[in-house]
N, C-alpha and C. Protein backbone atom coordinates (compact mmCIF):
# COMPACT_ATOMS: atom_id res chain seq x y z
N UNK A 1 0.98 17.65 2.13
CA UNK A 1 0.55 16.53 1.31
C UNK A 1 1.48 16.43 0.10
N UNK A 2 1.73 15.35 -0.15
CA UNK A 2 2.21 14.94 -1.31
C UNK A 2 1.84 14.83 -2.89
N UNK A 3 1.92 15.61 -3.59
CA UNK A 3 1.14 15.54 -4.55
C UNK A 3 2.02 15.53 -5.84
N UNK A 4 2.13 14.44 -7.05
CA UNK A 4 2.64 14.67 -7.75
C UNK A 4 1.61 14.01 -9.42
N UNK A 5 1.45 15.41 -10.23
CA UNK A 5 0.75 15.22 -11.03
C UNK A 5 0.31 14.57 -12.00
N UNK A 6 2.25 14.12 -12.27
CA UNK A 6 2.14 13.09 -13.31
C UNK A 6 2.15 11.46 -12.55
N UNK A 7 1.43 11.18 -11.38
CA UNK A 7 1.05 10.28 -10.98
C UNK A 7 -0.54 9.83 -11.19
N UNK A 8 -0.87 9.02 -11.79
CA UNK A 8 -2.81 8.76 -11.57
C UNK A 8 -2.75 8.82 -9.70
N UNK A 9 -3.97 9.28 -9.29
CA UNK A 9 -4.48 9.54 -8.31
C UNK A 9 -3.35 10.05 -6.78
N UNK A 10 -2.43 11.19 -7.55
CA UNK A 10 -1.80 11.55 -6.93
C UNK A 10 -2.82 12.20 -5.41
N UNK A 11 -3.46 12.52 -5.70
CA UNK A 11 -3.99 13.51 -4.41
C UNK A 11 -4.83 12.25 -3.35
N UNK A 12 -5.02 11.19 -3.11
CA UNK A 12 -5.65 9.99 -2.93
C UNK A 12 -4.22 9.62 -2.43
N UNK A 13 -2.95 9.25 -2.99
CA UNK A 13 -2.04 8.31 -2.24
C UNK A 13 -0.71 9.64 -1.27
N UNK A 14 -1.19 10.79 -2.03
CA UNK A 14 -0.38 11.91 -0.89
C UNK A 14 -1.50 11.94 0.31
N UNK A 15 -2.31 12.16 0.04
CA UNK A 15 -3.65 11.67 1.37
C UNK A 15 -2.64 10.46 2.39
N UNK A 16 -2.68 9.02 2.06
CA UNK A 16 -2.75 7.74 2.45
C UNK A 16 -0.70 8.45 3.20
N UNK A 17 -0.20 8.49 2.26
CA UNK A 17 1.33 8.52 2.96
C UNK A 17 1.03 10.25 3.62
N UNK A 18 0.79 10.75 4.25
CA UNK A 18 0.26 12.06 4.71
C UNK A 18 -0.30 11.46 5.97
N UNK A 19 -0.80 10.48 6.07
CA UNK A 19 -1.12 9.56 7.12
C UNK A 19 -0.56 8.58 7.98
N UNK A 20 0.59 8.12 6.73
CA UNK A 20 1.47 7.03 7.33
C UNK A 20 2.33 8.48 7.82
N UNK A 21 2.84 9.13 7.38
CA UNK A 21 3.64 10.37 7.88
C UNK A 21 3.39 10.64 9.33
N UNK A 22 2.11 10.74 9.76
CA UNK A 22 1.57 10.89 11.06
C UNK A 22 2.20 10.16 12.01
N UNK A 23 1.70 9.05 11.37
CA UNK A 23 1.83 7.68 12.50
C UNK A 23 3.30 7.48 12.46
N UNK A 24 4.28 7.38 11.77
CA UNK A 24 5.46 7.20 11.77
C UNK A 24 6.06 8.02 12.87
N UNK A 25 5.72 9.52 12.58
CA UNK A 25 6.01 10.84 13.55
C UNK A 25 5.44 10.21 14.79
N UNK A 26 4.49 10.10 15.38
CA UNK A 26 4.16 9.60 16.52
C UNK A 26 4.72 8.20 17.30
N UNK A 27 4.68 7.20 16.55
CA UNK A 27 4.72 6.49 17.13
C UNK A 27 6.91 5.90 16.72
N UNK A 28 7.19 6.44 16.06
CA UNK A 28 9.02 6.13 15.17
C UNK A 28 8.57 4.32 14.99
N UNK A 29 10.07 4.20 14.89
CA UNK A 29 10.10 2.68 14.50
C UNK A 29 10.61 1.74 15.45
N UNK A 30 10.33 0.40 15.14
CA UNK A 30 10.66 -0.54 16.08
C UNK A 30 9.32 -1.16 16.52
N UNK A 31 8.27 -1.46 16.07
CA UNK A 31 7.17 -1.79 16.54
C UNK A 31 6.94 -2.73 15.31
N UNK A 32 5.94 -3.90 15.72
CA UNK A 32 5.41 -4.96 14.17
C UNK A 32 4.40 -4.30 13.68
N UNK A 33 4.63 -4.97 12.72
CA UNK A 33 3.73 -4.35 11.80
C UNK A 33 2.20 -3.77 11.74
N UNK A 34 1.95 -5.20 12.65
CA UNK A 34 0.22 -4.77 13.14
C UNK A 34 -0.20 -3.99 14.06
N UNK A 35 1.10 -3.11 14.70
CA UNK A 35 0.87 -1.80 15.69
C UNK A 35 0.67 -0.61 14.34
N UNK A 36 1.12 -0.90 13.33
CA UNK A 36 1.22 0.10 12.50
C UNK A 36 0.04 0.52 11.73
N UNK A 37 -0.45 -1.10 11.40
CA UNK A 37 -1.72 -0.96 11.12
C UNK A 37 -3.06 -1.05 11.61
N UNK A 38 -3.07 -0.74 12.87
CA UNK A 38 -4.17 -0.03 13.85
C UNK A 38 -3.96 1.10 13.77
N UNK A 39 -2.61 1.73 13.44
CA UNK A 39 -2.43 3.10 14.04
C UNK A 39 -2.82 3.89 12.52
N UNK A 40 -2.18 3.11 11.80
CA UNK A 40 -2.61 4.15 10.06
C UNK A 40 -4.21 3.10 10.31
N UNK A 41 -4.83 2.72 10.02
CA UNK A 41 -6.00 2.16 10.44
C UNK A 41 -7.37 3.86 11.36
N UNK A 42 -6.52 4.07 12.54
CA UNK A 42 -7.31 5.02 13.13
C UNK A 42 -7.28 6.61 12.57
N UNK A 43 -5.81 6.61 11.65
CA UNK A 43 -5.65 8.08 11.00
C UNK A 43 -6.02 8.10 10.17
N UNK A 44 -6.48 7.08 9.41
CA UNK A 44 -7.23 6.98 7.86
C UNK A 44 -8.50 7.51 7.92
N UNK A 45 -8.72 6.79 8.96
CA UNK A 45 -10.33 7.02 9.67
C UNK A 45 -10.69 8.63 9.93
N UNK A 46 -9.79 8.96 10.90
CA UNK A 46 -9.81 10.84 10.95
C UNK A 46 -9.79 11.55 10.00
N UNK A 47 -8.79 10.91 8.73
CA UNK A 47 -8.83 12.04 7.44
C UNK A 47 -9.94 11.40 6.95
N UNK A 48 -11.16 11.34 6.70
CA UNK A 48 -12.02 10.23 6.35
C UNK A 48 -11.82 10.07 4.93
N UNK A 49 -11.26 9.02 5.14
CA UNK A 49 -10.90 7.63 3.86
C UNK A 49 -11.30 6.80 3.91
N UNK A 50 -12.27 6.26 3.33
CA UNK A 50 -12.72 5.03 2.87
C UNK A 50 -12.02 3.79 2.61
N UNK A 51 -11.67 2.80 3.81
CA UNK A 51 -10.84 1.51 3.27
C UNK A 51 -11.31 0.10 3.89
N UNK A 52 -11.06 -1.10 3.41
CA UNK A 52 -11.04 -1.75 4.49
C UNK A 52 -9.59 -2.36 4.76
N UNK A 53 -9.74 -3.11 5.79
CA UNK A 53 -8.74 -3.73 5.83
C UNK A 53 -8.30 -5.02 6.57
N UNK A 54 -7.47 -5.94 5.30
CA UNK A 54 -7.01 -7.08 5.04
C UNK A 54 -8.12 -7.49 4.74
N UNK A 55 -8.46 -6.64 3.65
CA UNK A 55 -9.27 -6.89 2.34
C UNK A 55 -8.81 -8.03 1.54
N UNK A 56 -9.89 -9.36 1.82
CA UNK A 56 -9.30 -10.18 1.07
C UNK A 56 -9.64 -10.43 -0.52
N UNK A 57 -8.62 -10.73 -1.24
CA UNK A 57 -8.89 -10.71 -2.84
C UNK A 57 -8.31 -12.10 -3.50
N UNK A 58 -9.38 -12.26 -4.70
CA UNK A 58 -9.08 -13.26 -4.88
C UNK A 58 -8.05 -13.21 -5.54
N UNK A 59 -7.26 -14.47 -6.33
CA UNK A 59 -6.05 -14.70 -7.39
C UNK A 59 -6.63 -15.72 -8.29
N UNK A 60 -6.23 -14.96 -9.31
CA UNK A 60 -6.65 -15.96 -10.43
C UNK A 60 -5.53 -16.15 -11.67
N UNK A 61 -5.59 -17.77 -12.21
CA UNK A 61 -4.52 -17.83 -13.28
C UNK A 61 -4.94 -18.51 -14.14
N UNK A 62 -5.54 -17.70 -15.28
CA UNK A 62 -6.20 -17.92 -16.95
C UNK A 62 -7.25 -18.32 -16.64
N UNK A 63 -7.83 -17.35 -15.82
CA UNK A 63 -9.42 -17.54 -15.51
C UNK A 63 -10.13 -18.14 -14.40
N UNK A 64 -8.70 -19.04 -14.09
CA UNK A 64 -9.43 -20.48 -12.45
C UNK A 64 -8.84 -19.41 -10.95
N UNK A 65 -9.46 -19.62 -10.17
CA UNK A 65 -9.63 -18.99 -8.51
C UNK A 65 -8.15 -19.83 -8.26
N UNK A 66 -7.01 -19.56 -8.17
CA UNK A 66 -6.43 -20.39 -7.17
C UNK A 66 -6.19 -19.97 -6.00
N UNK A 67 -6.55 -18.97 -5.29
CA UNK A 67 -6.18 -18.59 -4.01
C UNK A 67 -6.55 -17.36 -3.40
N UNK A 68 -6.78 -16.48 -2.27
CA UNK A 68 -7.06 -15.29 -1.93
C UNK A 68 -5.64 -14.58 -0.99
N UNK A 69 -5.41 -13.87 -1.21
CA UNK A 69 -4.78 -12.84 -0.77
C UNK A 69 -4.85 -11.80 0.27
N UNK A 70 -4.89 -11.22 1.22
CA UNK A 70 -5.00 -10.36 2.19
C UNK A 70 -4.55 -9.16 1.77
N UNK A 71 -4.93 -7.71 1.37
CA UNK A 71 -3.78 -6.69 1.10
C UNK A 71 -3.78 -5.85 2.36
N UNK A 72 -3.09 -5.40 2.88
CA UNK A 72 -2.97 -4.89 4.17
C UNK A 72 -3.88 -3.58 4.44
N UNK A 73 -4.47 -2.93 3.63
CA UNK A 73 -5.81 -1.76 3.01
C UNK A 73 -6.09 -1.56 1.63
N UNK A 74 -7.28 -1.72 1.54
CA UNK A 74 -7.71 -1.59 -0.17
C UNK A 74 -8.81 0.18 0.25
N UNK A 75 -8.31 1.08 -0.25
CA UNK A 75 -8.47 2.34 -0.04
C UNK A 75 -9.60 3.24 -1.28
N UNK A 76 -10.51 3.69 -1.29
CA UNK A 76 -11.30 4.47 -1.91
C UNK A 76 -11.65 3.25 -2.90
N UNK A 77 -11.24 2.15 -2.84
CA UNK A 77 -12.11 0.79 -3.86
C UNK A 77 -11.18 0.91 -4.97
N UNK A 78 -9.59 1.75 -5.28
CA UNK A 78 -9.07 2.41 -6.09
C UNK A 78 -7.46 1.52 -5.56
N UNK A 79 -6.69 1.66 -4.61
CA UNK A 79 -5.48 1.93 -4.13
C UNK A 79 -4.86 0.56 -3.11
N UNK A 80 -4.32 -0.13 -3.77
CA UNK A 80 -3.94 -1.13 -2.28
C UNK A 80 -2.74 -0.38 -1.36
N UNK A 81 -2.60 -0.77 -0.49
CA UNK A 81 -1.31 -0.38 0.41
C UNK A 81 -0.86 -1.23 1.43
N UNK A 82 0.14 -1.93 1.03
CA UNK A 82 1.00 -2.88 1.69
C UNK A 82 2.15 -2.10 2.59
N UNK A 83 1.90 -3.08 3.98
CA UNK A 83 2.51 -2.33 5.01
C UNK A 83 3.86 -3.20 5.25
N UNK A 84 4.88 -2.99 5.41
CA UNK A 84 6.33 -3.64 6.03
C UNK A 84 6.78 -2.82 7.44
N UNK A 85 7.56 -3.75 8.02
CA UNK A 85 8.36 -3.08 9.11
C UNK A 85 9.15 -3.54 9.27
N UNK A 86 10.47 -3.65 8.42
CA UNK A 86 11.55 -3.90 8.17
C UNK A 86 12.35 -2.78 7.80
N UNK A 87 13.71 -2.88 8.70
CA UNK A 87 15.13 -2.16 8.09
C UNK A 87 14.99 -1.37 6.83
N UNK A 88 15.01 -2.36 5.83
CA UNK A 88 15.23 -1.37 5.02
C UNK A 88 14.11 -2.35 3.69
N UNK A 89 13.58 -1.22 3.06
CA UNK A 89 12.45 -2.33 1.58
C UNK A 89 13.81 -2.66 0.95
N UNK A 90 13.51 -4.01 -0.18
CA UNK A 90 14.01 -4.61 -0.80
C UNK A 90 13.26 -5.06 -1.66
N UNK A 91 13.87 -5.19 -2.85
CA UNK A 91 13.35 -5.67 -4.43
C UNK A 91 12.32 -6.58 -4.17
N UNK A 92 12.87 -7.62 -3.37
CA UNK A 92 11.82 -8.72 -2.88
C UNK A 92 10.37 -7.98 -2.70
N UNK A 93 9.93 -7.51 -2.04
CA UNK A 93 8.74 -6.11 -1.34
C UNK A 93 8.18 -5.69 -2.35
N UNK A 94 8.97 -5.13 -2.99
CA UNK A 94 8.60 -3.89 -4.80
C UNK A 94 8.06 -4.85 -5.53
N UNK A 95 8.59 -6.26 -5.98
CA UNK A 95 8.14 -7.01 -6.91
C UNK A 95 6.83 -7.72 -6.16
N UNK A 96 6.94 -8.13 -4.97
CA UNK A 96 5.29 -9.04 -4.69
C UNK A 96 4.53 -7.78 -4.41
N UNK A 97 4.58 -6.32 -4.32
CA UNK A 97 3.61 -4.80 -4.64
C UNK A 97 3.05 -5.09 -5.80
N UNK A 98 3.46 -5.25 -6.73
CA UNK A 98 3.47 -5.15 -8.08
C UNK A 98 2.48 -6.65 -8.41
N UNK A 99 3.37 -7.55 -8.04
CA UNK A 99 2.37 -9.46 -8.43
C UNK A 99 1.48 -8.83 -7.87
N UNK A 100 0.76 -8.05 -6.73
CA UNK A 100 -0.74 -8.15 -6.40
C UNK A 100 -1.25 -6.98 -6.98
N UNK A 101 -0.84 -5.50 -7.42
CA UNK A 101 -1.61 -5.41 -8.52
C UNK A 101 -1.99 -5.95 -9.55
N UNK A 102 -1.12 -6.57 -10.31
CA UNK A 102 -1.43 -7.46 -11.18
C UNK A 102 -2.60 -8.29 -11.16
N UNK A 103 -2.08 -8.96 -9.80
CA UNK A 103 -3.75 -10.17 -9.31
C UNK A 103 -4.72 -9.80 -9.15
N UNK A 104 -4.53 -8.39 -8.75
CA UNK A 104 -6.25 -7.73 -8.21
C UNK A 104 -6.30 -6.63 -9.18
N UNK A 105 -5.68 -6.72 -10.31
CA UNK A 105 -6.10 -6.10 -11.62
C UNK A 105 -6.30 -4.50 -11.34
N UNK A 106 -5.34 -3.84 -10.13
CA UNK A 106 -5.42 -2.75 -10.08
C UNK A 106 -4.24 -1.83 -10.26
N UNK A 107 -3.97 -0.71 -10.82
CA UNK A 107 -3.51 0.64 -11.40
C UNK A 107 -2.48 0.59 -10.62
N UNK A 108 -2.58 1.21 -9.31
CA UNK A 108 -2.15 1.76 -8.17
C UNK A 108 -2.20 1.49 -6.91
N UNK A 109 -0.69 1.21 -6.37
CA UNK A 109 -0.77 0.87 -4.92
C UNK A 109 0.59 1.45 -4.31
N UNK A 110 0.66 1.17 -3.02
CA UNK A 110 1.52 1.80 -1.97
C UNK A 110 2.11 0.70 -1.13
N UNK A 111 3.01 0.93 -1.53
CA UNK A 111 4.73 0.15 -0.29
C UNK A 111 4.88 1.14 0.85
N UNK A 112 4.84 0.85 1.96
CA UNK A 112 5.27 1.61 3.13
C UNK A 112 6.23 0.86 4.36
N UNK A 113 6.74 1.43 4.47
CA UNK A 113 7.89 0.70 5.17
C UNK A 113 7.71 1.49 6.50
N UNK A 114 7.72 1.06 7.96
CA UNK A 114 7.73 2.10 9.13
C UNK A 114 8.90 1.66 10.14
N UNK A 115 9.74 0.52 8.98
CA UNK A 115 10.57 -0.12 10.17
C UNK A 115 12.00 1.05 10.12
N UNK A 116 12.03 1.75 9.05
CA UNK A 116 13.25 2.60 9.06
C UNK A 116 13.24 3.83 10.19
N UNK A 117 14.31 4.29 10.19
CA UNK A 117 14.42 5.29 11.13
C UNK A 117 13.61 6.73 10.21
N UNK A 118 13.57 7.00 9.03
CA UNK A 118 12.56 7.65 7.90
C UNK A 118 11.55 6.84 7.74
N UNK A 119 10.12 7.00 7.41
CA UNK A 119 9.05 6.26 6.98
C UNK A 119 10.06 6.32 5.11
N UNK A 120 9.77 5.12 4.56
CA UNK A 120 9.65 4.59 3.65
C UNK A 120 8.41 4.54 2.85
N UNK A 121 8.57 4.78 1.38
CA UNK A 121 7.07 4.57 0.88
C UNK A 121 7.75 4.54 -0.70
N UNK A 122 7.09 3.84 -1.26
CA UNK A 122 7.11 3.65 -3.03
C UNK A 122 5.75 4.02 -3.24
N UNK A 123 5.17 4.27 -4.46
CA UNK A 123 4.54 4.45 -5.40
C UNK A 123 4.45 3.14 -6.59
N UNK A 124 3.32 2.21 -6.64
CA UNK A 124 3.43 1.29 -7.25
C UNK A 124 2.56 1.42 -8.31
N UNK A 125 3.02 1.19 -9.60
CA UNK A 125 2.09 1.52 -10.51
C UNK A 125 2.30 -0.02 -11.46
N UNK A 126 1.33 -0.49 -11.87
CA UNK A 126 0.93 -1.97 -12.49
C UNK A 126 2.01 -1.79 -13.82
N UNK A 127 2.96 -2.47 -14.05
CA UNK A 127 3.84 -2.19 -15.58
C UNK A 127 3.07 -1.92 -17.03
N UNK A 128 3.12 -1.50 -17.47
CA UNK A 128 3.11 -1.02 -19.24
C UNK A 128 3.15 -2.48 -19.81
N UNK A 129 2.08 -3.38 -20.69
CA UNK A 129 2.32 -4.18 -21.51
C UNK A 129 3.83 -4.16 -22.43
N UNK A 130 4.62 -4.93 -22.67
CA UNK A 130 5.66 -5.02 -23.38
C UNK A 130 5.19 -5.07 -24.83
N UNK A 131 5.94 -4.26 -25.85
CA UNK A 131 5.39 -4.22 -27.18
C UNK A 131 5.82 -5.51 -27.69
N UNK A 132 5.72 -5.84 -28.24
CA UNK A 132 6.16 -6.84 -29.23
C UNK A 132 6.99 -6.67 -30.70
């Protein structure tokens, strides 16, 4: 497991990629995305983790609903985790990780990538207010 301390809820997202680790090992790459997420879907389930998934959430801008969102698992009610299966992540990926913490007003989430020949994974943490 992955555990790193000076992360909030390090032992919770070394859990979640400890899982994608599995499934990556088993199944490698070259498959869409939604093989990936049945498969981390059924290993989540074995390590018993609490998630659902394509948990939909709303979006809101200065208070009004404009839209809902899908996150690919919303984990312990704590953790989103967005799944890719592409070559390689790109900035593009990291930054809309980030817009949906923001939207769903949460801490911590997970980029996973299963399209590489290595599983891929970031650590997404919501930015630091800018001082003024």
């Amino acid at each position: 497991m992955i555990i790193k301390e000076e992360y909030p809820l390090s032992e919770l997202t070394g859990k979640i990629i400890g899982c994608a680790m599995e499934v990556h090992r088993v199944l490698g790459n070259g498959f869409q995305e939604v093989i990936y997420q049945r498969a981390l879907e059924i290993e989540m389930r074995q390590q018993g983790l609490e998630f659902s998934r394509e948990h939909e959430m709303e979006i809101s801008y200065k208070g009004y609903n404009i839209g809902t969102r899908r996150v690919d698992f919303f984990v312990e009610g704590k953790i989103m985790v967005e799944l890719k299966a592409v070559v390689q992540l790109e900035d593009v990926h990291l930054a809309q990780a980030i817009n949906y913490l923001e939207a769903y007003r949460l801490d911590i989430g997970l980029l996973i990538n299963f399209g590489n020949t290595s599983l891929q994974f970031k650590r997404v943490m919501k930015p630091k207010p800018k001082l003024k």
